[in-house]
C-alpha atoms as a PDB file:
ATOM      1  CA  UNK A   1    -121.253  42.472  46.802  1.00  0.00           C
ATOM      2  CA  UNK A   2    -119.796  40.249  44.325  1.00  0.00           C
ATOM      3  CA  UNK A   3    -116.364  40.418  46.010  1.00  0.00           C
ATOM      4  CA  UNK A   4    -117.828  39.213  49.406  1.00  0.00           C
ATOM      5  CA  UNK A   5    -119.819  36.095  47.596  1.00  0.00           C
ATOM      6  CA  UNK A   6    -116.504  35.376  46.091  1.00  0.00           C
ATOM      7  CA  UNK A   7    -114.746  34.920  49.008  1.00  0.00           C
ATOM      8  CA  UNK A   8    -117.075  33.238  50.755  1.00  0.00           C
ATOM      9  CA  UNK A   9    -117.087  31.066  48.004  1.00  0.00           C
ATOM     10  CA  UNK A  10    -113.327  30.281  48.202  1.00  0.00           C
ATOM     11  CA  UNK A  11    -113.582  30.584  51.981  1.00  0.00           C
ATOM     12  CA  UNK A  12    -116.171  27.507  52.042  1.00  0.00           C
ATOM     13  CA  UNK A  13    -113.764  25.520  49.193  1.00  0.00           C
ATOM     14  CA  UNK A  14    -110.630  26.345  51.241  1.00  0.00           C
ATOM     15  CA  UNK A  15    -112.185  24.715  54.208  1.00  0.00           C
ATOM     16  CA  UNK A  16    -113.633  21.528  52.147  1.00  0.00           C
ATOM     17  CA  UNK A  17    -110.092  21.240  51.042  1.00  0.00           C
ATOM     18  CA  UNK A  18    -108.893  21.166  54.597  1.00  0.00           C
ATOM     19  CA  UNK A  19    -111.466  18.480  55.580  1.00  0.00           C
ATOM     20  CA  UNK A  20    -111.027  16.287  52.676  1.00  0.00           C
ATOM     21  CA  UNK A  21    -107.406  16.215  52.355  1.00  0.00           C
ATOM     22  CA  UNK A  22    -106.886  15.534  55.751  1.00  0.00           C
ATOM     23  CA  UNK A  23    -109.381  12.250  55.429  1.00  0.00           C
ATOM     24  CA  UNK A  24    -106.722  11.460  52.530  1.00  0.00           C
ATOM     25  CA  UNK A  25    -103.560  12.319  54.829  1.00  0.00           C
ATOM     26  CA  UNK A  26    -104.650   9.449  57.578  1.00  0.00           C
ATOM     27  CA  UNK A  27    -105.267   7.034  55.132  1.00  0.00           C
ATOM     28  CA  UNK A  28    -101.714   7.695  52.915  1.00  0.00           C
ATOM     29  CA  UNK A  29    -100.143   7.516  56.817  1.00  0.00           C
ATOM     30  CA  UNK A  30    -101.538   3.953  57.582  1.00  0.00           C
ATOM     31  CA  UNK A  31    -100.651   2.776  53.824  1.00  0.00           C
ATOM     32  CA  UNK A  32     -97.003   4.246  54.442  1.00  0.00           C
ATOM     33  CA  UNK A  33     -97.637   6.393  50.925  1.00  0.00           C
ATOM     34  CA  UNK A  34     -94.203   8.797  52.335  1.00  0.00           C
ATOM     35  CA  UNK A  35     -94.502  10.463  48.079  1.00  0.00           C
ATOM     36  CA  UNK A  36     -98.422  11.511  48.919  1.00  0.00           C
ATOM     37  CA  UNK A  37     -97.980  12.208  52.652  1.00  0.00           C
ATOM     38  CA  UNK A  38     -95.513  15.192  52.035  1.00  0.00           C
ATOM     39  CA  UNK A  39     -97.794  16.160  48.885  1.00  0.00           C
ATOM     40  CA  UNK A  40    -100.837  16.235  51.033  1.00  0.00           C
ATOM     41  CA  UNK A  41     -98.651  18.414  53.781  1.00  0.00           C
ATOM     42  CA  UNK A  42     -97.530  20.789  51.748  1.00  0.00           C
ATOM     43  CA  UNK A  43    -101.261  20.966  50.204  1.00  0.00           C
ATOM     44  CA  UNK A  44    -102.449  21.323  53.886  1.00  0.00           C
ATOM     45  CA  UNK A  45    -100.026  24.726  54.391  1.00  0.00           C
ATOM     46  CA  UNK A  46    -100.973  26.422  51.509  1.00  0.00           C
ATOM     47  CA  UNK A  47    -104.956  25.845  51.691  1.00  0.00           C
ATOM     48  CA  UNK A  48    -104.341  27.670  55.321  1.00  0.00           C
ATOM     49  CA  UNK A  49    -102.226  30.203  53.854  1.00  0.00           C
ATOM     50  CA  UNK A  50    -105.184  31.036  50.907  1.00  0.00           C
ATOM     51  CA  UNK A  51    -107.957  31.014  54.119  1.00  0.00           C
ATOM     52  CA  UNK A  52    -105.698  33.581  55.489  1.00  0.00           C
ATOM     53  CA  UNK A  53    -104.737  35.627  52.406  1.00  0.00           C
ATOM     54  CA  UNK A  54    -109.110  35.368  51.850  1.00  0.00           C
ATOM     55  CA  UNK A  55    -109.551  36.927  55.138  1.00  0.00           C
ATOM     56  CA  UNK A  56    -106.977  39.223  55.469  1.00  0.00           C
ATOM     57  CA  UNK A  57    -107.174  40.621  51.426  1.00  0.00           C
ATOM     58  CA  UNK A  58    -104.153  39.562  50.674  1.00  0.00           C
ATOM     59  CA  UNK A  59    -103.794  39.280  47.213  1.00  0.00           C
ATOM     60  CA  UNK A  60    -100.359  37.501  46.652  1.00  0.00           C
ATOM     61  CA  UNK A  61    -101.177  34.945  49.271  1.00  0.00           C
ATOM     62  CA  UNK A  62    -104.462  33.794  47.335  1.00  0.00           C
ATOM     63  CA  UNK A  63    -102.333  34.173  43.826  1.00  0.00           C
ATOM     64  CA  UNK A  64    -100.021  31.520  45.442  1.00  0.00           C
ATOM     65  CA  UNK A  65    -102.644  29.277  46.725  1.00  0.00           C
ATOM     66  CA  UNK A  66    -104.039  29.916  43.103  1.00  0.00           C
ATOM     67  CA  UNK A  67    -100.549  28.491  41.523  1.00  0.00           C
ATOM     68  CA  UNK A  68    -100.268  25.705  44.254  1.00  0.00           C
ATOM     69  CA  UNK A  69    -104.007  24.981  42.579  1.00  0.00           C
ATOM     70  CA  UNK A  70    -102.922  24.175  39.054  1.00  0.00           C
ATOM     71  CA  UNK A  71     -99.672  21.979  40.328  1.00  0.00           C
ATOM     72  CA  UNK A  72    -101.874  19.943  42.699  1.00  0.00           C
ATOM     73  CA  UNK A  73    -104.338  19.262  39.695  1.00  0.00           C
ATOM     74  CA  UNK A  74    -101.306  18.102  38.095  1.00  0.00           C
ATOM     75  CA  UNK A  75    -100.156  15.872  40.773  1.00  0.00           C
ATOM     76  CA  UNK A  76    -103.703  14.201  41.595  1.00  0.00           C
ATOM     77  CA  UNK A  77    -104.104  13.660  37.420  1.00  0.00           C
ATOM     78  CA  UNK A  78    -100.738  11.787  37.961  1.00  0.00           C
ATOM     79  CA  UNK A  79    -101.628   9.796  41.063  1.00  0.00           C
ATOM     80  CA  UNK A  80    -104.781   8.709  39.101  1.00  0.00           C
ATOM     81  CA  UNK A  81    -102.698   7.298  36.160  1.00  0.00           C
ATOM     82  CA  UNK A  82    -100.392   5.771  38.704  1.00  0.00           C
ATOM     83  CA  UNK A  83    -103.164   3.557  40.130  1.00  0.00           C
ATOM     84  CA  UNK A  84    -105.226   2.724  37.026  1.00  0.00           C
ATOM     85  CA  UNK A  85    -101.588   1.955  35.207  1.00  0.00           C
ATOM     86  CA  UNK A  86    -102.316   4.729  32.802  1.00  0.00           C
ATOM     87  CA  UNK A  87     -99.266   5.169  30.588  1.00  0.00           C
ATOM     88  CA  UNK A  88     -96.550   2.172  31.506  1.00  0.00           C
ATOM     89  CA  UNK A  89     -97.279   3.018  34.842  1.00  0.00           C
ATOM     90  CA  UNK A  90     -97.919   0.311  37.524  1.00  0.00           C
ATOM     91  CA  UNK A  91     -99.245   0.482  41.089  1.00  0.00           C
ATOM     92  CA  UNK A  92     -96.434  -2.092  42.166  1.00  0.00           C
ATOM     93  CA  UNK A  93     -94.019  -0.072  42.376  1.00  0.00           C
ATOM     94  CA  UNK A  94     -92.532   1.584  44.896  1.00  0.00           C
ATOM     95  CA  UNK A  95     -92.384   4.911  43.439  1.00  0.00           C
ATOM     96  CA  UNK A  96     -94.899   6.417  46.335  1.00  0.00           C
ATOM     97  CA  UNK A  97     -93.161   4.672  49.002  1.00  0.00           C
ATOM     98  CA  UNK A  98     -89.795   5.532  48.857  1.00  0.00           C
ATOM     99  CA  UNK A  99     -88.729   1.728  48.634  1.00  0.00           C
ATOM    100  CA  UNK A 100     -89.374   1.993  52.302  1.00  0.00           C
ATOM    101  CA  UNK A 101     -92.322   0.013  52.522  1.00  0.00           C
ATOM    102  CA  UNK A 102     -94.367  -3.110  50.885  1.00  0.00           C
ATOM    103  CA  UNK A 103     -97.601  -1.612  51.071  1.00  0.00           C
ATOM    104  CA  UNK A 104     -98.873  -0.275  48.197  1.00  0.00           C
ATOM    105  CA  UNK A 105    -102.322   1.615  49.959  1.00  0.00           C
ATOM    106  CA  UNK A 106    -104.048   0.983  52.521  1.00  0.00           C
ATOM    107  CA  UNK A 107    -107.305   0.482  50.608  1.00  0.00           C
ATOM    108  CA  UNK A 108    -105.553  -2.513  48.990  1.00  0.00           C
ATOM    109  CA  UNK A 109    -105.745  -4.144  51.965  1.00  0.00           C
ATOM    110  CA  UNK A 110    -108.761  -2.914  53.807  1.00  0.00           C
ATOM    111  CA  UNK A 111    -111.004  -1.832  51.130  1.00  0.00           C
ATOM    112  CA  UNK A 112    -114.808  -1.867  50.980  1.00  0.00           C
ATOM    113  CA  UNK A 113    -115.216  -5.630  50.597  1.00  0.00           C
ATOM    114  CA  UNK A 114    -111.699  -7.262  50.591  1.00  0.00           C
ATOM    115  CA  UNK A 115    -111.027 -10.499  52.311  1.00  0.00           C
ATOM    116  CA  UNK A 116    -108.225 -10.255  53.675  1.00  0.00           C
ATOM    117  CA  UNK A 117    -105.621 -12.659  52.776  1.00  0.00           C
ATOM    118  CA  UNK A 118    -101.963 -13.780  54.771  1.00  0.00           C
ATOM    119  CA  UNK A 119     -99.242 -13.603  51.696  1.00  0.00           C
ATOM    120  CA  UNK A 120     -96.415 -16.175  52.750  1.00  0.00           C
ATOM    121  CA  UNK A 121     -93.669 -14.232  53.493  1.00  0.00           C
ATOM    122  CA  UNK A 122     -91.204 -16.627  51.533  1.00  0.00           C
ATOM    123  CA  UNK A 123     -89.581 -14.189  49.265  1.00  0.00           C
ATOM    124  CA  UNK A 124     -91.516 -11.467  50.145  1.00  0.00           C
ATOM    125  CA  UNK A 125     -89.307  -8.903  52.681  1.00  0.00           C
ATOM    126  CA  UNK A 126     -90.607  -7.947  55.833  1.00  0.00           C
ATOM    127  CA  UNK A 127     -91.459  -5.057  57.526  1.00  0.00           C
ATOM    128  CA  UNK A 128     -90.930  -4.971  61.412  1.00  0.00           C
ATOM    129  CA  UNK A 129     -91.673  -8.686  60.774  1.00  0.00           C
ATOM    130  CA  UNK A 130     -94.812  -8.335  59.248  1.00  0.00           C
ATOM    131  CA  UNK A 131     -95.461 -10.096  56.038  1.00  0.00           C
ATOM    132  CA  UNK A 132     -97.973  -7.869  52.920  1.00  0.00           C
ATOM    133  CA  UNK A 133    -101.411  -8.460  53.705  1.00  0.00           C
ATOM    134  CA  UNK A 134    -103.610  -8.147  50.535  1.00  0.00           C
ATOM    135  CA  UNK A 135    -106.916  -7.935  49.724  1.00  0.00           C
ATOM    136  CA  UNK A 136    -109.198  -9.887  47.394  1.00  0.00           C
ATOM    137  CA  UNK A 137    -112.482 -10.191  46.353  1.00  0.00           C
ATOM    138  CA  UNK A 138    -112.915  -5.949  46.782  1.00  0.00           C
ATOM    139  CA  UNK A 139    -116.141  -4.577  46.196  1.00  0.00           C
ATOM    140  CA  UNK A 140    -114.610  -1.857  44.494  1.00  0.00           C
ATOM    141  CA  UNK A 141    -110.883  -1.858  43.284  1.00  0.00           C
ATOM    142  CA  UNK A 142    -108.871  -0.366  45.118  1.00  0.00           C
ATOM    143  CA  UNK A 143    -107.141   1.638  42.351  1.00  0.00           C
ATOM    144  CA  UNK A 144    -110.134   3.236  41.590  1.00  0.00           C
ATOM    145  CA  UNK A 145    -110.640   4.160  45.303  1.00  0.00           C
ATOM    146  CA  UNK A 146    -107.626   6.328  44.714  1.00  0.00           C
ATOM    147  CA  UNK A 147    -108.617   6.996  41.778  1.00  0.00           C
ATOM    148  CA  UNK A 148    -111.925   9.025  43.042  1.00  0.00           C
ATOM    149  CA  UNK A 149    -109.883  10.605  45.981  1.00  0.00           C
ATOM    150  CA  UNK A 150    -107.361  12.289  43.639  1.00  0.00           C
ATOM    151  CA  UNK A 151    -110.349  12.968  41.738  1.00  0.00           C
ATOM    152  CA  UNK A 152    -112.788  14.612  44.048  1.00  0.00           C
ATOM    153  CA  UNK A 153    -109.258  16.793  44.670  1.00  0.00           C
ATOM    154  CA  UNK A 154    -109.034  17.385  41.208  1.00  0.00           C
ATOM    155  CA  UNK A 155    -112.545  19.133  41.292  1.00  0.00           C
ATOM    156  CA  UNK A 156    -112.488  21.131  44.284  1.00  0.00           C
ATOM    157  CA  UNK A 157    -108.942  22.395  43.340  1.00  0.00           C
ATOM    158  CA  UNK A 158    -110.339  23.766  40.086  1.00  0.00           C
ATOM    159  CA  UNK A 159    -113.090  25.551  41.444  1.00  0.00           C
ATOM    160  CA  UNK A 160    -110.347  27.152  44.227  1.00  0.00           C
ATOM    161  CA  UNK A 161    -108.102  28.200  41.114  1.00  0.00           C
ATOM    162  CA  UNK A 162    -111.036  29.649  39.668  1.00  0.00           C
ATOM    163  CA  UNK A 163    -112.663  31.643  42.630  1.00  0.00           C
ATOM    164  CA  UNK A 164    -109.016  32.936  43.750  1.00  0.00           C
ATOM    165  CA  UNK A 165    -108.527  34.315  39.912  1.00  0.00           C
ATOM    166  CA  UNK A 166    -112.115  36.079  40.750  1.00  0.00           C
ATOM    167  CA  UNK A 167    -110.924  36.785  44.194  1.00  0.00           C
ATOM    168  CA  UNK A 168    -107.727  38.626  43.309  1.00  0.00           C
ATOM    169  CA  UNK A 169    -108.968  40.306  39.856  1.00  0.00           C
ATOM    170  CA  UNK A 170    -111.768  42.068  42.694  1.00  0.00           C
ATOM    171  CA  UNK A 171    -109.650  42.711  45.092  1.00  0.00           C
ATOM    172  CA  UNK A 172    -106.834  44.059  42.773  1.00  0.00           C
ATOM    173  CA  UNK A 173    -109.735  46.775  41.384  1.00  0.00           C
ATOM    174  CA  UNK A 174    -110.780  48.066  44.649  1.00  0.00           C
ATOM    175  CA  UNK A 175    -107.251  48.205  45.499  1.00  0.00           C
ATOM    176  CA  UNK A 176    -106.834  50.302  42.486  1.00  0.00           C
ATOM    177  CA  UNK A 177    -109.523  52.637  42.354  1.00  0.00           C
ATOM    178  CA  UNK A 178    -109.436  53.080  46.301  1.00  0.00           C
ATOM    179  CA  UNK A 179    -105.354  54.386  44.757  1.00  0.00           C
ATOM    180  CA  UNK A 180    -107.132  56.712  41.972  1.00  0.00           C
ATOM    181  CA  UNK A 181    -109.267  58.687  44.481  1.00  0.00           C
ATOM    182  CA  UNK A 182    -106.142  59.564  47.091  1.00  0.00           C
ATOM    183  CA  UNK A 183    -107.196  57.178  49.227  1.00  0.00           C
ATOM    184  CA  UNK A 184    -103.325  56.172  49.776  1.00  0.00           C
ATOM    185  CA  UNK A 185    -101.934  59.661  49.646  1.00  0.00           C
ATOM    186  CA  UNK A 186    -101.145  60.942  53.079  1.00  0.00           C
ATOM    187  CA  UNK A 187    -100.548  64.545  52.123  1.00  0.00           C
ATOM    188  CA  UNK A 188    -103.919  65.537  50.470  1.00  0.00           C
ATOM    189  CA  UNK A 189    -103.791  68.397  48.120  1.00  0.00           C
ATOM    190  CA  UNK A 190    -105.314  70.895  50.297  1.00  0.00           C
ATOM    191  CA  UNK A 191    -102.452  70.804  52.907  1.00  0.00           C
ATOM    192  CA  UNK A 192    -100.545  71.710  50.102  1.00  0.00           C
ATOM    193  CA  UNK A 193    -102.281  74.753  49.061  1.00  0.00           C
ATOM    194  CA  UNK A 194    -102.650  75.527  52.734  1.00  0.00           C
ATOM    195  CA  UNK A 195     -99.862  77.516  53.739  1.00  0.00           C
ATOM    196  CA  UNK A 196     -99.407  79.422  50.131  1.00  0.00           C
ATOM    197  CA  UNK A 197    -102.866  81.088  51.249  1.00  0.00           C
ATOM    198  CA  UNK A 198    -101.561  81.979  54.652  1.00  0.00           C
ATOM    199  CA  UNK A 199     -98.570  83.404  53.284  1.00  0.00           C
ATOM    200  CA  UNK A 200    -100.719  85.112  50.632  1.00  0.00           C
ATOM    201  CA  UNK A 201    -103.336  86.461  53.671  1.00  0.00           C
ATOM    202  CA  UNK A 202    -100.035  87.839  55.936  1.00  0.00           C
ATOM    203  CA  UNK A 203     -99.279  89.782  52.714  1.00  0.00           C
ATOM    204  CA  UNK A 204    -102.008  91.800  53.129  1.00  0.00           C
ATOM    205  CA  UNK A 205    -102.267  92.851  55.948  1.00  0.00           C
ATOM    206  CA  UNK A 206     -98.673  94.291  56.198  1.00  0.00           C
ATOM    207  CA  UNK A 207     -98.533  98.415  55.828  1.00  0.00           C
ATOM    208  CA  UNK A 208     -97.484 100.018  52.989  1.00  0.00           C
END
């Protein structure tokens, strides 16, 4: 019983993961964030391969969704220093894009409240002739709009790394006393005791 809630426990967080990182994955594609967009792809493959390893009991598939966890806690604690400027860090660089692209996130420029300002492209460079649009004026920074992504990532992939340690510390006892019992053993012991008695039975019944 406690197996099953488990899983359906890291069955319902796998699939939140899916939903919310994709909502994250179109908005990193329309603010050109390359660093994130392979981040969130990656993410993406292993969150299905943990659904899969949940459904099928596959143990090592949920321990690597498990490890993939802890790295993308890591990753989303780093993308929230990167946007608050946490540690020498700034947001103006071009360390997410690649130094493909001017744009810095899309919520910069359309975020909840920005008015949206024409920057004169006079030494600014251009991309496909378009000049950086930014916002001012944002309700709410648009830093910290990152900021509570990565965060709201950070919380769902700790309760994933905890429910697939649960998940695969279950699964790995059934597995094991399902092995204690002969439940693997395709030879059970009687077969091998069977044809000794046969033998033994023939014996007696031959004359004198």
């Amino acid at each position: 019983m406690g197996s099953c809630s488990g899983r359906c426990t890291l069955l319902a967080l796998c699939a939140l993961q899916l939903v919310t990182i994709l909502e994250r994955q179109v908005f990193d594609f329309l603010g050109y964030q390359w660093a994130p967009i392979l981040a969130n792809f990656v993410h993406i493959i292993v969150v299905i391969l943990g659904l899969f390893g949940t459904v099928q009991y596959r143990p090592r598939y949920i321990m690597v969704y498990a490890v993939w966890a802890a790295l993308w806690v890591t990753w989303n604690v780093f993308i929230i220093c990167f946007y608050l400027e946490v540690g020498g860090l700034s947001r103006d660089s071009e360390l997410l894009t690649f130094n493909l692209s001017w744009h810095r996130s899309w919520w910069q420029e359309h975020g909840p409240g920005c008015l949206r300002a024409g920057a004169s492209s006079a030494g600014l460079r251009t991309l496909h002739g378009q000049a950086l649009v930014s916002g001012s004026g944002c309700a709410l920074e648009p830093g910290h709009v990152e900021a509570l992504h990565s965060g709201l990532q950070i919380l769902v992939a700790l309760l994933g790394f905890v429910y697939s340690c649960y998940v695969v510390s279950m699964l790995t006892e059934e597995e094991d006393s399902f092995d204690f019992i002969g439940g693997f053993d395709p030879f059970p012991l009687y077969h091998v005791n069977e044809k000794p008695s046969k033998l033994l039975c023939k014996q007696a019944h031959l004359p004198a």
